[in-house]
Structures are given as structure tokens and as C-alpha cells.
PDB file of N, CA and C in Angstrom:
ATOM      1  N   UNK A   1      21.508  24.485  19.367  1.00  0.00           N
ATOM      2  CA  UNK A   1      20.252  23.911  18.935  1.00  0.00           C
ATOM      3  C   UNK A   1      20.292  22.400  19.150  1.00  0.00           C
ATOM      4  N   UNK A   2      19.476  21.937  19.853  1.00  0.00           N
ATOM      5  CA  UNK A   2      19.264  20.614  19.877  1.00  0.00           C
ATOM      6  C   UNK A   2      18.786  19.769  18.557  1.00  0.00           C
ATOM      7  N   UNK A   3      19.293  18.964  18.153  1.00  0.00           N
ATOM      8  CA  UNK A   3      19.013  17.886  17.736  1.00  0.00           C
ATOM      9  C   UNK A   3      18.924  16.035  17.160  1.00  0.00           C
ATOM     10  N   UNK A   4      19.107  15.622  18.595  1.00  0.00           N
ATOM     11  CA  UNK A   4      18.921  14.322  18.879  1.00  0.00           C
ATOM     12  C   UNK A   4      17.445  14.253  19.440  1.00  0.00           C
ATOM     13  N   UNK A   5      16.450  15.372  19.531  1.00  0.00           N
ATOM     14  CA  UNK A   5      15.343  15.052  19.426  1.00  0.00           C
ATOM     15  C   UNK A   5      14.465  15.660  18.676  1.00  0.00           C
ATOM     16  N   UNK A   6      15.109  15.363  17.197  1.00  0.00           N
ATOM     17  CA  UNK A   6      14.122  16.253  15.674  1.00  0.00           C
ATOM     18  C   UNK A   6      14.112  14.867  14.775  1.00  0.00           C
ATOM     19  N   UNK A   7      12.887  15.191  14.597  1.00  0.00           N
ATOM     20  CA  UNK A   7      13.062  13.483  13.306  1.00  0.00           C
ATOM     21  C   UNK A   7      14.270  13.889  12.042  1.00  0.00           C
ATOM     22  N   UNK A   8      14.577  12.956  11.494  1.00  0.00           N
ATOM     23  CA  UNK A   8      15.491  12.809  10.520  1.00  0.00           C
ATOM     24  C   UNK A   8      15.630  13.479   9.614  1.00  0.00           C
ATOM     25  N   UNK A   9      13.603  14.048   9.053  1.00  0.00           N
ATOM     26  CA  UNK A   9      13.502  14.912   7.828  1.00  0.00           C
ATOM     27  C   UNK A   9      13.496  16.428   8.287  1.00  0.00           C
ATOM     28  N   UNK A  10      13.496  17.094   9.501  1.00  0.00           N
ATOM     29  CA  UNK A  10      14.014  17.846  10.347  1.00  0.00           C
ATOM     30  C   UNK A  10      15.966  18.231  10.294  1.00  0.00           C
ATOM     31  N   UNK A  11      16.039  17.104  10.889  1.00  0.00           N
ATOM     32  CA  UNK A  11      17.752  17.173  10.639  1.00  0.00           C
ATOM     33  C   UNK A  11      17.972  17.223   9.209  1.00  0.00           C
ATOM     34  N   UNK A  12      17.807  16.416   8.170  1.00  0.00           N
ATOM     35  CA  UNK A  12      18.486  16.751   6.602  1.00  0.00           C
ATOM     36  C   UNK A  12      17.667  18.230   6.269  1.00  0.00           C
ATOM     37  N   UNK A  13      16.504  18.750   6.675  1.00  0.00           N
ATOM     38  CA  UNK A  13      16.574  20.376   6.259  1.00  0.00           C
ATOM     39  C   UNK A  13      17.267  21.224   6.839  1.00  0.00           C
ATOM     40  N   UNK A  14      17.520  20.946   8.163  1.00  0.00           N
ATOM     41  CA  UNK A  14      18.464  22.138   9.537  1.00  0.00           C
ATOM     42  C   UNK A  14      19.578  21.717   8.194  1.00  0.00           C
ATOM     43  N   UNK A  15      20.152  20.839   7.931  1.00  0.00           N
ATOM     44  CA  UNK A  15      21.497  20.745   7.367  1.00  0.00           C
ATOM     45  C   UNK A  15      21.297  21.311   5.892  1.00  0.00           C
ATOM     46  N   UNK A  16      20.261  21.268   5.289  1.00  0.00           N
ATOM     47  CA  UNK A  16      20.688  21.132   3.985  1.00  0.00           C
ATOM     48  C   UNK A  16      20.489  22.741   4.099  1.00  0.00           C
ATOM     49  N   UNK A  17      19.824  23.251   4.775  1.00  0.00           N
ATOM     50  CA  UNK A  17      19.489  24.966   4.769  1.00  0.00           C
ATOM     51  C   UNK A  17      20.826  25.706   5.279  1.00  0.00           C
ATOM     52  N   UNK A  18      21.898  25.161   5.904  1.00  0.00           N
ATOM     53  CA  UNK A  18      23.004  25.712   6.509  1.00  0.00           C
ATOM     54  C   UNK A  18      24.589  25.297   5.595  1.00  0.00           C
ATOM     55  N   UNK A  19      23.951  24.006   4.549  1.00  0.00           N
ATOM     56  CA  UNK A  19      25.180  23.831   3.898  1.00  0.00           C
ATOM     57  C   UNK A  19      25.131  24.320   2.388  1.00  0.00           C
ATOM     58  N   UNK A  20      26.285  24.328   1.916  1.00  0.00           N
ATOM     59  CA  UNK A  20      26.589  24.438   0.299  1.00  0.00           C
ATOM     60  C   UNK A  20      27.351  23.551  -0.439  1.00  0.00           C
ATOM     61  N   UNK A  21      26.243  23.159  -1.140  1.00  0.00           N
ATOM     62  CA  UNK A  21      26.245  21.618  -2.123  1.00  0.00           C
ATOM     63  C   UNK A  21      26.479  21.840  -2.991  1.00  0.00           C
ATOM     64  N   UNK A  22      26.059  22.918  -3.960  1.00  0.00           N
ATOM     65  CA  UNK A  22      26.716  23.442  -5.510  1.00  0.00           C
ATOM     66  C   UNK A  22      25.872  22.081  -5.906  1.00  0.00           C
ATOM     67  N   UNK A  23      26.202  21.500  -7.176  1.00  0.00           N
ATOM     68  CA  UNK A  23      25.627  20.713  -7.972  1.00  0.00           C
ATOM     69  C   UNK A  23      24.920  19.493  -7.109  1.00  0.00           C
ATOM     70  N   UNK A  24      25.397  19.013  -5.928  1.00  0.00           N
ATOM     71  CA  UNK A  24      24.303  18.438  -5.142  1.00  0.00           C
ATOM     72  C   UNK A  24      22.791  18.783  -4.667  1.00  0.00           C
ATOM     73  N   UNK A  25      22.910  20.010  -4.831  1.00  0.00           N
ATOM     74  CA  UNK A  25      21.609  20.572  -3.944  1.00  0.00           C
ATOM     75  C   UNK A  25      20.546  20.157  -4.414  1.00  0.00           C
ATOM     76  N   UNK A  26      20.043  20.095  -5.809  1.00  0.00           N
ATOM     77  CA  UNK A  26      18.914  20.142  -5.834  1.00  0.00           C
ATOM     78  C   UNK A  26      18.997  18.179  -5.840  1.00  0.00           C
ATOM     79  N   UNK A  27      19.544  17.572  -5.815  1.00  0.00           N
ATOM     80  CA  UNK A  27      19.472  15.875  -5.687  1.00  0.00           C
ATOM     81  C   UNK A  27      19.117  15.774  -4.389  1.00  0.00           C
ATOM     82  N   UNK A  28      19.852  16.578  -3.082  1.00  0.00           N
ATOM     83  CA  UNK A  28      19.613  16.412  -2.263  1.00  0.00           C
ATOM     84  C   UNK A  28      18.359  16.753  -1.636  1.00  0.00           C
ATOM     85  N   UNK A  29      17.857  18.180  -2.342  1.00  0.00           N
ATOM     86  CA  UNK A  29      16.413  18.402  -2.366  1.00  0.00           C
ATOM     87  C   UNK A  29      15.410  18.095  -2.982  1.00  0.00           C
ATOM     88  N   UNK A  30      15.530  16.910  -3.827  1.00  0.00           N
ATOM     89  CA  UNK A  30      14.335  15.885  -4.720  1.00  0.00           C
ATOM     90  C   UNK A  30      14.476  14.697  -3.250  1.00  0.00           C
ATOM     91  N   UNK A  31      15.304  14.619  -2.702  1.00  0.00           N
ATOM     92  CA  UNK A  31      15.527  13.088  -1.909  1.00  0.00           C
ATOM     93  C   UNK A  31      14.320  13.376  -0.380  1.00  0.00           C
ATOM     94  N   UNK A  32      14.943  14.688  -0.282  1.00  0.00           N
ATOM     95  CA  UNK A  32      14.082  15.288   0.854  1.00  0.00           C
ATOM     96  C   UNK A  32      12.128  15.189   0.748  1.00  0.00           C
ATOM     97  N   UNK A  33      12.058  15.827  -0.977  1.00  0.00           N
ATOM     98  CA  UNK A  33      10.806  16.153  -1.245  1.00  0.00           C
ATOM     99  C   UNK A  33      10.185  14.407  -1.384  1.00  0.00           C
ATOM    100  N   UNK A  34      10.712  13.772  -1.754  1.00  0.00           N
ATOM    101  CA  UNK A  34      10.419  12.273  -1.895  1.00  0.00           C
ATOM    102  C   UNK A  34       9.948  11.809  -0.892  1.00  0.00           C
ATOM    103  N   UNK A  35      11.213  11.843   0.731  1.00  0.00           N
ATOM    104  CA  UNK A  35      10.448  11.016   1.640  1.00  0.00           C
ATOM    105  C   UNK A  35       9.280  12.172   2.517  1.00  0.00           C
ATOM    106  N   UNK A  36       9.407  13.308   1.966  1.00  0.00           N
ATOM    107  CA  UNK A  36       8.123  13.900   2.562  1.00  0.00           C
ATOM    108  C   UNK A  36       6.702  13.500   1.518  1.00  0.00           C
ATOM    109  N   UNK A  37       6.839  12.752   0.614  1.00  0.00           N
ATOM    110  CA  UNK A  37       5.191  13.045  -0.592  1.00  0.00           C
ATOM    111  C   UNK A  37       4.665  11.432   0.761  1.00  0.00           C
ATOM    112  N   UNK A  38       3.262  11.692   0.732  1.00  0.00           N
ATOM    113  CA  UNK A  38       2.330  11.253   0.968  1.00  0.00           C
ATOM    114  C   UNK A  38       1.300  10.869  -0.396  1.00  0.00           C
ATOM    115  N   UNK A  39       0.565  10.299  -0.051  1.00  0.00           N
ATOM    116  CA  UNK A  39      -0.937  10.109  -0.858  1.00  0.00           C
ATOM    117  C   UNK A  39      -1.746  11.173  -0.264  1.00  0.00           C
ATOM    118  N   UNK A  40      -2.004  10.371   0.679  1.00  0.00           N
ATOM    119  CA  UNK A  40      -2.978  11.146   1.777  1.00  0.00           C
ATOM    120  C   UNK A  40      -4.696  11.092   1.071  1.00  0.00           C
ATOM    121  N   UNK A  41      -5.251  12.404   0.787  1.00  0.00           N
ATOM    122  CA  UNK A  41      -6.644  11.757   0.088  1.00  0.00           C
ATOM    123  C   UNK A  41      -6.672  12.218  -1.008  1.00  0.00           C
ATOM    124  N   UNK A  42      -5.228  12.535  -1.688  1.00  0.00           N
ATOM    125  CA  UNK A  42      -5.293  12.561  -3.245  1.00  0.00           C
ATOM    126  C   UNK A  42      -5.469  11.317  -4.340  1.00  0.00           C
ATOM    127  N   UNK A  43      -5.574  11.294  -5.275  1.00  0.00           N
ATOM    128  CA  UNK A  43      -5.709  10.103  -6.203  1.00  0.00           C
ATOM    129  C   UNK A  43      -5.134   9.863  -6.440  1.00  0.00           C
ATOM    130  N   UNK A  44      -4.365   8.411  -6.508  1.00  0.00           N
ATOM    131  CA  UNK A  44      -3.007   7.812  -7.280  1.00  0.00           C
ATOM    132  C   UNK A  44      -2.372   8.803  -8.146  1.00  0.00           C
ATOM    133  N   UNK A  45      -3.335   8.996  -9.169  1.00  0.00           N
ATOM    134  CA  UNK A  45      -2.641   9.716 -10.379  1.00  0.00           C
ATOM    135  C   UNK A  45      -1.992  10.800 -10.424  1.00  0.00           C
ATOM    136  N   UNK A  46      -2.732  11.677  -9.261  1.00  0.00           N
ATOM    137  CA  UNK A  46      -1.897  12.819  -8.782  1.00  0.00           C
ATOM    138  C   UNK A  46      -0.098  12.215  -8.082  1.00  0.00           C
ATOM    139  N   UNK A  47      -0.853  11.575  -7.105  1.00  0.00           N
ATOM    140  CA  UNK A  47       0.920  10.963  -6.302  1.00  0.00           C
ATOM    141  C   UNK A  47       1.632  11.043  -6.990  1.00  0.00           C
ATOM    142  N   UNK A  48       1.082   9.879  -8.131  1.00  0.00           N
ATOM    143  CA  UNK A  48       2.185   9.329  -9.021  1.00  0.00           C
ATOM    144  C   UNK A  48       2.620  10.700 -10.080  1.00  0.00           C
ATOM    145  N   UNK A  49       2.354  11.416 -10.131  1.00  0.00           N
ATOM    146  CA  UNK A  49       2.718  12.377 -11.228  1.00  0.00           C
ATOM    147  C   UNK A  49       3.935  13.715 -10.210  1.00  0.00           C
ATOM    148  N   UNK A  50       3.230  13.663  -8.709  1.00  0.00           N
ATOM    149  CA  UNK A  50       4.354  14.564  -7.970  1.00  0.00           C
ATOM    150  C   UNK A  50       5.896  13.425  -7.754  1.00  0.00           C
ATOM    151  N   UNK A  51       5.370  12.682  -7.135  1.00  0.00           N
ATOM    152  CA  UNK A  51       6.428  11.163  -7.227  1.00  0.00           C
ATOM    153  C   UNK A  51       7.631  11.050  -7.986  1.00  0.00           C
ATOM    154  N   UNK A  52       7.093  10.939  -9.646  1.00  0.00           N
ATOM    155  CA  UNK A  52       7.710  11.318 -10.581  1.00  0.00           C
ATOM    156  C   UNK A  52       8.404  12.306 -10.613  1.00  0.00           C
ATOM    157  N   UNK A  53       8.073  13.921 -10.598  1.00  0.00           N
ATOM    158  CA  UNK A  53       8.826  14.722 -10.566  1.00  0.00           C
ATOM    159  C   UNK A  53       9.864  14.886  -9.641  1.00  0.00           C
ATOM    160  N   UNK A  54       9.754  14.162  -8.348  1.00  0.00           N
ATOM    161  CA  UNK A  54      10.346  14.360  -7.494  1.00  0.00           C
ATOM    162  C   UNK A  54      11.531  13.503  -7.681  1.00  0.00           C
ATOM    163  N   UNK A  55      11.213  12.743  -8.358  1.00  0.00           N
ATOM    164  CA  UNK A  55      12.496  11.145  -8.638  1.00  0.00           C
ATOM    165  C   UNK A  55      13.129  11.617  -9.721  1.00  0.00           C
ATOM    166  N   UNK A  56      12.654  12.307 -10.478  1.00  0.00           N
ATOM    167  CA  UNK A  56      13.454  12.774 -11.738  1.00  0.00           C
ATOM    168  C   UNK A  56      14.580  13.035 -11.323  1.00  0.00           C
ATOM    169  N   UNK A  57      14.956  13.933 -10.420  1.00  0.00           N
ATOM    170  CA  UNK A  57      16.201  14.439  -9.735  1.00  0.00           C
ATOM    171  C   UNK A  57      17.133  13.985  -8.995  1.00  0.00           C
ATOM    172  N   UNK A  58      16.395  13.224  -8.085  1.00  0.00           N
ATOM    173  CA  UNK A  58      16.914  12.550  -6.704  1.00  0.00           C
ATOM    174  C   UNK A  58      18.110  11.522  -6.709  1.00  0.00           C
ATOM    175  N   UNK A  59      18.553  10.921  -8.029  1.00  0.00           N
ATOM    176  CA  UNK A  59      19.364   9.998  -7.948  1.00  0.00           C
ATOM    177  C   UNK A  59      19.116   8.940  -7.391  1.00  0.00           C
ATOM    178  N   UNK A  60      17.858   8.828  -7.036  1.00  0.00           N
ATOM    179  CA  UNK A  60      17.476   7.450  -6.970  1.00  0.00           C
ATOM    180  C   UNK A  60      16.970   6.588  -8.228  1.00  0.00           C
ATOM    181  N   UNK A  61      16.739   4.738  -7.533  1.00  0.00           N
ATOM    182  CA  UNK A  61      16.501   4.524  -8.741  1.00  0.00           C
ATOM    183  C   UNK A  61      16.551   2.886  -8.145  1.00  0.00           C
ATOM    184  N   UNK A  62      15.726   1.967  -9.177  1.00  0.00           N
ATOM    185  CA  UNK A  62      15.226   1.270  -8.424  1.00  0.00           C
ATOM    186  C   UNK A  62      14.842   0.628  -7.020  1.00  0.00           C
ATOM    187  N   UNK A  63      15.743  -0.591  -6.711  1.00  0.00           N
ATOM    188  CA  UNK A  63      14.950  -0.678  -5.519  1.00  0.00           C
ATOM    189  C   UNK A  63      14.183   0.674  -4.821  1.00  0.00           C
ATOM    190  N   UNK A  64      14.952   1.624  -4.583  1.00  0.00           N
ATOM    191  CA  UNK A  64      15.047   2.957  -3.619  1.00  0.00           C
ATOM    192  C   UNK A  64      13.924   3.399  -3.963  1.00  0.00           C
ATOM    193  N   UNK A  65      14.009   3.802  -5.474  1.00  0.00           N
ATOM    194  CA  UNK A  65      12.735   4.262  -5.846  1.00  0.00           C
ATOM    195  C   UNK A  65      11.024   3.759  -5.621  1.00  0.00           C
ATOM    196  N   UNK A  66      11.307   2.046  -5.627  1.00  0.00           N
ATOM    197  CA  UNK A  66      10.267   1.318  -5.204  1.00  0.00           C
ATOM    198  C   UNK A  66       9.588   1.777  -3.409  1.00  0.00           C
ATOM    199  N   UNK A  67      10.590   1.787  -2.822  1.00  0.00           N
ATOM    200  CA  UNK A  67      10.595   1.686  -1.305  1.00  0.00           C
ATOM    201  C   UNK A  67       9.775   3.438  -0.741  1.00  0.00           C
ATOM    202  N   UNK A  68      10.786   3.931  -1.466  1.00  0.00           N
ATOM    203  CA  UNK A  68      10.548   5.516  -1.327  1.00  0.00           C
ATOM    204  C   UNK A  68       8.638   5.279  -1.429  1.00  0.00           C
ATOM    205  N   UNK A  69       8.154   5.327  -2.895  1.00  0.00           N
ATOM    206  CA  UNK A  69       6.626   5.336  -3.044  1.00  0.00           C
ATOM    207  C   UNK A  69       5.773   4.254  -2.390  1.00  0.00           C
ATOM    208  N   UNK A  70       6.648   2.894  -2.109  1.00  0.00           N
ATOM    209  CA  UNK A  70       5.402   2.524  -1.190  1.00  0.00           C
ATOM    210  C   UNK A  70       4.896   3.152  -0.094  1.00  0.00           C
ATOM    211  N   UNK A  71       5.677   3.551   0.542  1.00  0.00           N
ATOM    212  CA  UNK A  71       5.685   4.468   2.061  1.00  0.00           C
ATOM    213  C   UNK A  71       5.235   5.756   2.038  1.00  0.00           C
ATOM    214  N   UNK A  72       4.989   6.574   0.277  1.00  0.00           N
ATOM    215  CA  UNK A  72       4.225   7.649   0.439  1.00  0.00           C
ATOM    216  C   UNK A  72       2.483   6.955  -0.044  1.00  0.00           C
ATOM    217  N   UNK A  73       2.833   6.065  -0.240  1.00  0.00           N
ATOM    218  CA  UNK A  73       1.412   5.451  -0.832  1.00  0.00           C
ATOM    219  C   UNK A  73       0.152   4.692   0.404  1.00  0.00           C
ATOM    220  N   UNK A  74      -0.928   5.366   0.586  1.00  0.00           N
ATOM    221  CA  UNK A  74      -2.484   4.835   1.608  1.00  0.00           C
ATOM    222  C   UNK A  74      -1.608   3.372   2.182  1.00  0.00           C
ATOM    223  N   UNK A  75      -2.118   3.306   3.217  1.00  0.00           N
ATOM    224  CA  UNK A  75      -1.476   1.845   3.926  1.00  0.00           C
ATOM    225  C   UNK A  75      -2.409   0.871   2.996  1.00  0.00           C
ATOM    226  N   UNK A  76      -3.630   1.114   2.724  1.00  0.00           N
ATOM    227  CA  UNK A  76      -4.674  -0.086   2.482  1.00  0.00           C
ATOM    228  C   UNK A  76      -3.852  -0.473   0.740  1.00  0.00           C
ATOM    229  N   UNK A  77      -4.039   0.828   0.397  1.00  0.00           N
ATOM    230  CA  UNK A  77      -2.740  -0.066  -1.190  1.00  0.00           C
ATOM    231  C   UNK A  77      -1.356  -0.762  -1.020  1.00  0.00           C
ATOM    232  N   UNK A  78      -1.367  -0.122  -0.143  1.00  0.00           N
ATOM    233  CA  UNK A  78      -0.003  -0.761  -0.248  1.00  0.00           C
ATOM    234  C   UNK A  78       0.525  -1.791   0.043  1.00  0.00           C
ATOM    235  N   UNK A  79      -1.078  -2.106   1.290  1.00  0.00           N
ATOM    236  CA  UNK A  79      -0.895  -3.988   2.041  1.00  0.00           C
ATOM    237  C   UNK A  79      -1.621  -4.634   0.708  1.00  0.00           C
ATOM    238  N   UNK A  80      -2.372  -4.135   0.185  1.00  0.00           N
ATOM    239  CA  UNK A  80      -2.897  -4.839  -1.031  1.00  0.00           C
ATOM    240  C   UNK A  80      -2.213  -5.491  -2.064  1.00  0.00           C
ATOM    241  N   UNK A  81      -1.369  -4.233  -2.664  1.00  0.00           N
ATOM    242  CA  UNK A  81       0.043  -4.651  -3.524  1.00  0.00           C
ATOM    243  C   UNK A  81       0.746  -5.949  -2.590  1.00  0.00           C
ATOM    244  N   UNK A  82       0.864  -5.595  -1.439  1.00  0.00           N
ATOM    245  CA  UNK A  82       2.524  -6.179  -1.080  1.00  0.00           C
ATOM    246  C   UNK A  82       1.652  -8.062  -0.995  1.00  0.00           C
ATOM    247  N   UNK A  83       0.545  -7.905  -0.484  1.00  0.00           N
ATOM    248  CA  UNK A  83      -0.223  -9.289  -0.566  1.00  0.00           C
ATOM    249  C   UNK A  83      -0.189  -9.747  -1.975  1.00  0.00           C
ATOM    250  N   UNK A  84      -0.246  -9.469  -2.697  1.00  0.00           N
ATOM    251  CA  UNK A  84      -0.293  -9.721  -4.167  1.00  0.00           C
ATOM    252  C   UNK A  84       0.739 -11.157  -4.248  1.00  0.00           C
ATOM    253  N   UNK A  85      -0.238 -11.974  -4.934  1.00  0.00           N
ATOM    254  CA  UNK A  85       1.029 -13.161  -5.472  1.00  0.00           C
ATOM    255  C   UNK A  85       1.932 -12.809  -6.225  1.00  0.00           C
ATOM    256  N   UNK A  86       2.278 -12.169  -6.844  1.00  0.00           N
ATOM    257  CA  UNK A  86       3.157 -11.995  -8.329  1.00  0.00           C
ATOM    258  C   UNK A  86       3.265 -10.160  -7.631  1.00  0.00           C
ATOM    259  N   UNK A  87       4.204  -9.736  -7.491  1.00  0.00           N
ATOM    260  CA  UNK A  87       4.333  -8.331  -6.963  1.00  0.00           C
ATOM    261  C   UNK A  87       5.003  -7.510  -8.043  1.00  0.00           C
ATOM    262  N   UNK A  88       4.870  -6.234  -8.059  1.00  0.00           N
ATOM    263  CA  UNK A  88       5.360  -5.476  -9.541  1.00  0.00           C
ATOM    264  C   UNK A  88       6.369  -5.436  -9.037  1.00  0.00           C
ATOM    265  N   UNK A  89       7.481  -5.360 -10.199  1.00  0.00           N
ATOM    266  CA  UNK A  89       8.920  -5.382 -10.541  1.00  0.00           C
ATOM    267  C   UNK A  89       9.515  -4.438 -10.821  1.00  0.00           C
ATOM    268  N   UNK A  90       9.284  -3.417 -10.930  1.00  0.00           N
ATOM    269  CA  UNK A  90       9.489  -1.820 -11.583  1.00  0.00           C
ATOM    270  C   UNK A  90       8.470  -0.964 -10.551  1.00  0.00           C
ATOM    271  N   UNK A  91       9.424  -0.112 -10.790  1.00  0.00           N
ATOM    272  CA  UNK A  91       8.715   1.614 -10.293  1.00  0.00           C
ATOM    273  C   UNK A  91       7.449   1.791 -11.205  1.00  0.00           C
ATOM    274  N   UNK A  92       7.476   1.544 -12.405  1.00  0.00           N
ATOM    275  CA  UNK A  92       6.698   1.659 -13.535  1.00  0.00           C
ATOM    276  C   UNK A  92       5.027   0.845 -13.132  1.00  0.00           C
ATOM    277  N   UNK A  93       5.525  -0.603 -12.921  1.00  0.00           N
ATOM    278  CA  UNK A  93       4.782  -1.361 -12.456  1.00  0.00           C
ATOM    279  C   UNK A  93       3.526  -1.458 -10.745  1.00  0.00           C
ATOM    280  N   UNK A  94       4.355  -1.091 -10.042  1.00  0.00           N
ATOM    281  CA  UNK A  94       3.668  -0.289  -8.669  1.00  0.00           C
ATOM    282  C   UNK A  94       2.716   1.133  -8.787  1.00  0.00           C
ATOM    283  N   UNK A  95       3.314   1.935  -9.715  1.00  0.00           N
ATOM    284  CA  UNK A  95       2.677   2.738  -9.561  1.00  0.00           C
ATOM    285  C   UNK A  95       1.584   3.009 -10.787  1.00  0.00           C
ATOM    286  N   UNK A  96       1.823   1.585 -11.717  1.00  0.00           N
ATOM    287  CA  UNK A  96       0.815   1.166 -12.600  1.00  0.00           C
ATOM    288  C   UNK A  96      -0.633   0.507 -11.818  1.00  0.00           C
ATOM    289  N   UNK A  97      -0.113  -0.144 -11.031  1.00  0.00           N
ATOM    290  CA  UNK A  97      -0.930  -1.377 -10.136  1.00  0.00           C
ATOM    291  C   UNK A  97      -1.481  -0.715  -9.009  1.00  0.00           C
ATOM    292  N   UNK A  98      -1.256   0.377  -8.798  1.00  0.00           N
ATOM    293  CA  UNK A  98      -1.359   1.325  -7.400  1.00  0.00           C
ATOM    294  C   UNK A  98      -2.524   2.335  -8.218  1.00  0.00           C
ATOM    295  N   UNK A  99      -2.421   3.016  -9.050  1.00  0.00           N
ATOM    296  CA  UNK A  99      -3.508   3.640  -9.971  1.00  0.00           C
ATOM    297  C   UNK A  99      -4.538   2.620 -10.058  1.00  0.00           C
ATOM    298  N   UNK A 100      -4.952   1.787 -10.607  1.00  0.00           N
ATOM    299  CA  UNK A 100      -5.592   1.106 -10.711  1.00  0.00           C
ATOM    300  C   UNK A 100      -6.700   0.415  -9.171  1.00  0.00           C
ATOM    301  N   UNK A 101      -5.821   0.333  -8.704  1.00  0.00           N
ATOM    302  CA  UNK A 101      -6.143  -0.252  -7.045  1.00  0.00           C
ATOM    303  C   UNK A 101      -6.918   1.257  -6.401  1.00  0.00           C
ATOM    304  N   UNK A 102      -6.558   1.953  -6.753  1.00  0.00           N
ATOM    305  CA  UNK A 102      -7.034   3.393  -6.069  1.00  0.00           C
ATOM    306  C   UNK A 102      -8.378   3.363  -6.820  1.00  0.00           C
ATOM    307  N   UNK A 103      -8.632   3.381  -8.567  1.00  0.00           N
ATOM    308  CA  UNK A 103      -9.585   3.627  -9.257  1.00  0.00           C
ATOM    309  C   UNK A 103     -10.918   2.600  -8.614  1.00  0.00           C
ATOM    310  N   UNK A 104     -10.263   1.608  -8.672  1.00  0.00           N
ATOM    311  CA  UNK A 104     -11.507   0.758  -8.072  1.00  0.00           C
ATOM    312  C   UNK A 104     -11.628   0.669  -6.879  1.00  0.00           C
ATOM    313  N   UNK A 105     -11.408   0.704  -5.414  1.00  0.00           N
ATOM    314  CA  UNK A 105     -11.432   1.437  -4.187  1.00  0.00           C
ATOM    315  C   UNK A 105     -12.293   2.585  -4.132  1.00  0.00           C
ATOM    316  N   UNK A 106     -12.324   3.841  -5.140  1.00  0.00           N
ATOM    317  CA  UNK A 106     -12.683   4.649  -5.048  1.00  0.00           C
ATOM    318  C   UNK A 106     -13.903   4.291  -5.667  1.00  0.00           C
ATOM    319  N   UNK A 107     -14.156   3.958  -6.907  1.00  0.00           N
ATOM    320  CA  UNK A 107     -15.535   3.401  -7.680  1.00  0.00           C
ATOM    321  C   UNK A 107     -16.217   2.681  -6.630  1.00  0.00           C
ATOM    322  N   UNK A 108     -16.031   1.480  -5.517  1.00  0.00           N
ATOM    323  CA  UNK A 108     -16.610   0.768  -4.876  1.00  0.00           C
ATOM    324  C   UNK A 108     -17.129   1.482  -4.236  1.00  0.00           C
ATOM    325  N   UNK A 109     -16.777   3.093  -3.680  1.00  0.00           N
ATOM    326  CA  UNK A 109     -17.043   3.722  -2.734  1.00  0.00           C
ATOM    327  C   UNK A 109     -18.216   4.498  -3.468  1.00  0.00           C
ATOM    328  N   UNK A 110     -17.825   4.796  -4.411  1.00  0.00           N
ATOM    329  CA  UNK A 110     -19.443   6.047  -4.914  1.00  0.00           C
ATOM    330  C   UNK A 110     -20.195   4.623  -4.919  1.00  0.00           C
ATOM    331  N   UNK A 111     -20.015   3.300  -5.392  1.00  0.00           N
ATOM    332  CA  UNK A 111     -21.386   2.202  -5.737  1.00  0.00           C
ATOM    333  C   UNK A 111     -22.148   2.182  -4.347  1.00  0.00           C
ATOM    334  N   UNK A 112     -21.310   2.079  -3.181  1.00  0.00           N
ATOM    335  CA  UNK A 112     -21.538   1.796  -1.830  1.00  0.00           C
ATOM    336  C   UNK A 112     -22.305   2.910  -1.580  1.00  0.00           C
ATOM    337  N   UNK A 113     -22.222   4.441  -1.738  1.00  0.00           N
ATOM    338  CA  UNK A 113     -22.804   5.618  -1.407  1.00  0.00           C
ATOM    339  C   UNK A 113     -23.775   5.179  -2.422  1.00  0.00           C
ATOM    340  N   UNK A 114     -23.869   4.862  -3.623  1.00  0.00           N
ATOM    341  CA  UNK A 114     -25.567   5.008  -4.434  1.00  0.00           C
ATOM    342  C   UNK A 114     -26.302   3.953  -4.197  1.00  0.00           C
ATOM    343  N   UNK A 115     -25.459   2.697  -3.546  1.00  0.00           N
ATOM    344  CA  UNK A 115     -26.955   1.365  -2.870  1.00  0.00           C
ATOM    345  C   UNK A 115     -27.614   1.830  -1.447  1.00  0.00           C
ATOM    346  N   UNK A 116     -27.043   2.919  -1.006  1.00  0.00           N
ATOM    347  CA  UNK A 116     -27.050   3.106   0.416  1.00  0.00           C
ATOM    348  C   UNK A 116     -28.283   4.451   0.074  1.00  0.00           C
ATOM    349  N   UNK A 117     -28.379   5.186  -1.060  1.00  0.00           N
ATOM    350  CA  UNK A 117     -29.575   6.095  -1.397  1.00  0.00           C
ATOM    351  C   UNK A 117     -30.963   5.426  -1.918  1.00  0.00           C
TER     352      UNK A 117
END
């Protein structure tokens, strides 16, 4: 089986499906589920609540944890956050500031759809 041409999250499942980790496994399978979560066109609050579950496990934990959710988080929040003068400091904090940024994004958008009726 080839693979020097499968992306990375490809290779850690070919591997993690063929090896035996015993008490690693499921860390190794929160780490996996992590860099696969997206936003996509769910609402912060959702992300942040799969996010969470997914970090519970993973053995990650700060920085990592920060890095991990910016990169599942909409590009437009996330250049928003990272522009920010004063940038959140915590996992806690990003995905405090990231809820929020979504709520009003999304509110601007129904105001924009009801000036436009």
C-alpha cells in the first residue's frame, strides 16, 4: 500500500487501525478526531461543545489545544481573533471570543436579509 501520497490524517488512521495501543488508543483517537473537527456552517456553540469533548481525552493542552481549534474554526473568525489587539490567552478565552464573534456575524446577517425585504 502506498503511502507517501495519503495526507497525514490518512496515515495516523491506516496506522492507528492496524496497531495496538491498549491505554493509548483512545488519546490517540481524541487527537485524530480533533484535527479532523471543522466549524464549517455549524455555530460556534456547537464546535465548541464537539471541540471540548474531543480535548477531554487527547492529552492535549494549552498552547496545542489553542492551535488545534483555531484551524477547526471559519477562516473569517479566526483572522478576526488573530487581528485582535489584546488576543485570548486560554482555550477558555478563544472559544469564549469565537462564540460571540459567530453570534454577531450571524445577527448582522438576518439584519442584512430584513433591510434587503
Amino acid at each position: 500500500m502506498k503511502m507517501r501520497e495519503a495526507v497525514v490524517e490518512e496515515q495516523i488512521q491506516w496506522m492507528l487501525s492496524y496497531e495496538k495501543f491498549g491505554e493509548g488508543d483512545e488519546e490517540s483517537t481524541k487527537i485524530v478526531e480533533l484535527k479532523k473537527l471543522e466549524q464549517g456552517g455549524k455555530m460556534m456553540e456547537e464546535f465548541v461543545q464537539k471541540f471540548r469533548r474531543a480535548a477531554r481525552e487527547s492529552g492535549y493542552e494549552k498552547c496545542l489545544l489553542i492551535e488545534e481549534f483555531k484551524w477547526g474554526m471559519n477562516t473569517a473568525i479566526r483572522r478576526k481573533l488573530m487581528e485582535e489587539e489584546y488576543q485570548p490567552s486560554s482555550i477558555e478565552q478563544w472559544q469564549e471570543w469565537a462564540i460571540v464573534l459567530d453570534k454577531n456575524w450571524r445577527e448582522s446577517r438576518r439584519e442584512e436579509e430584513r433591510l434587503r425585504e
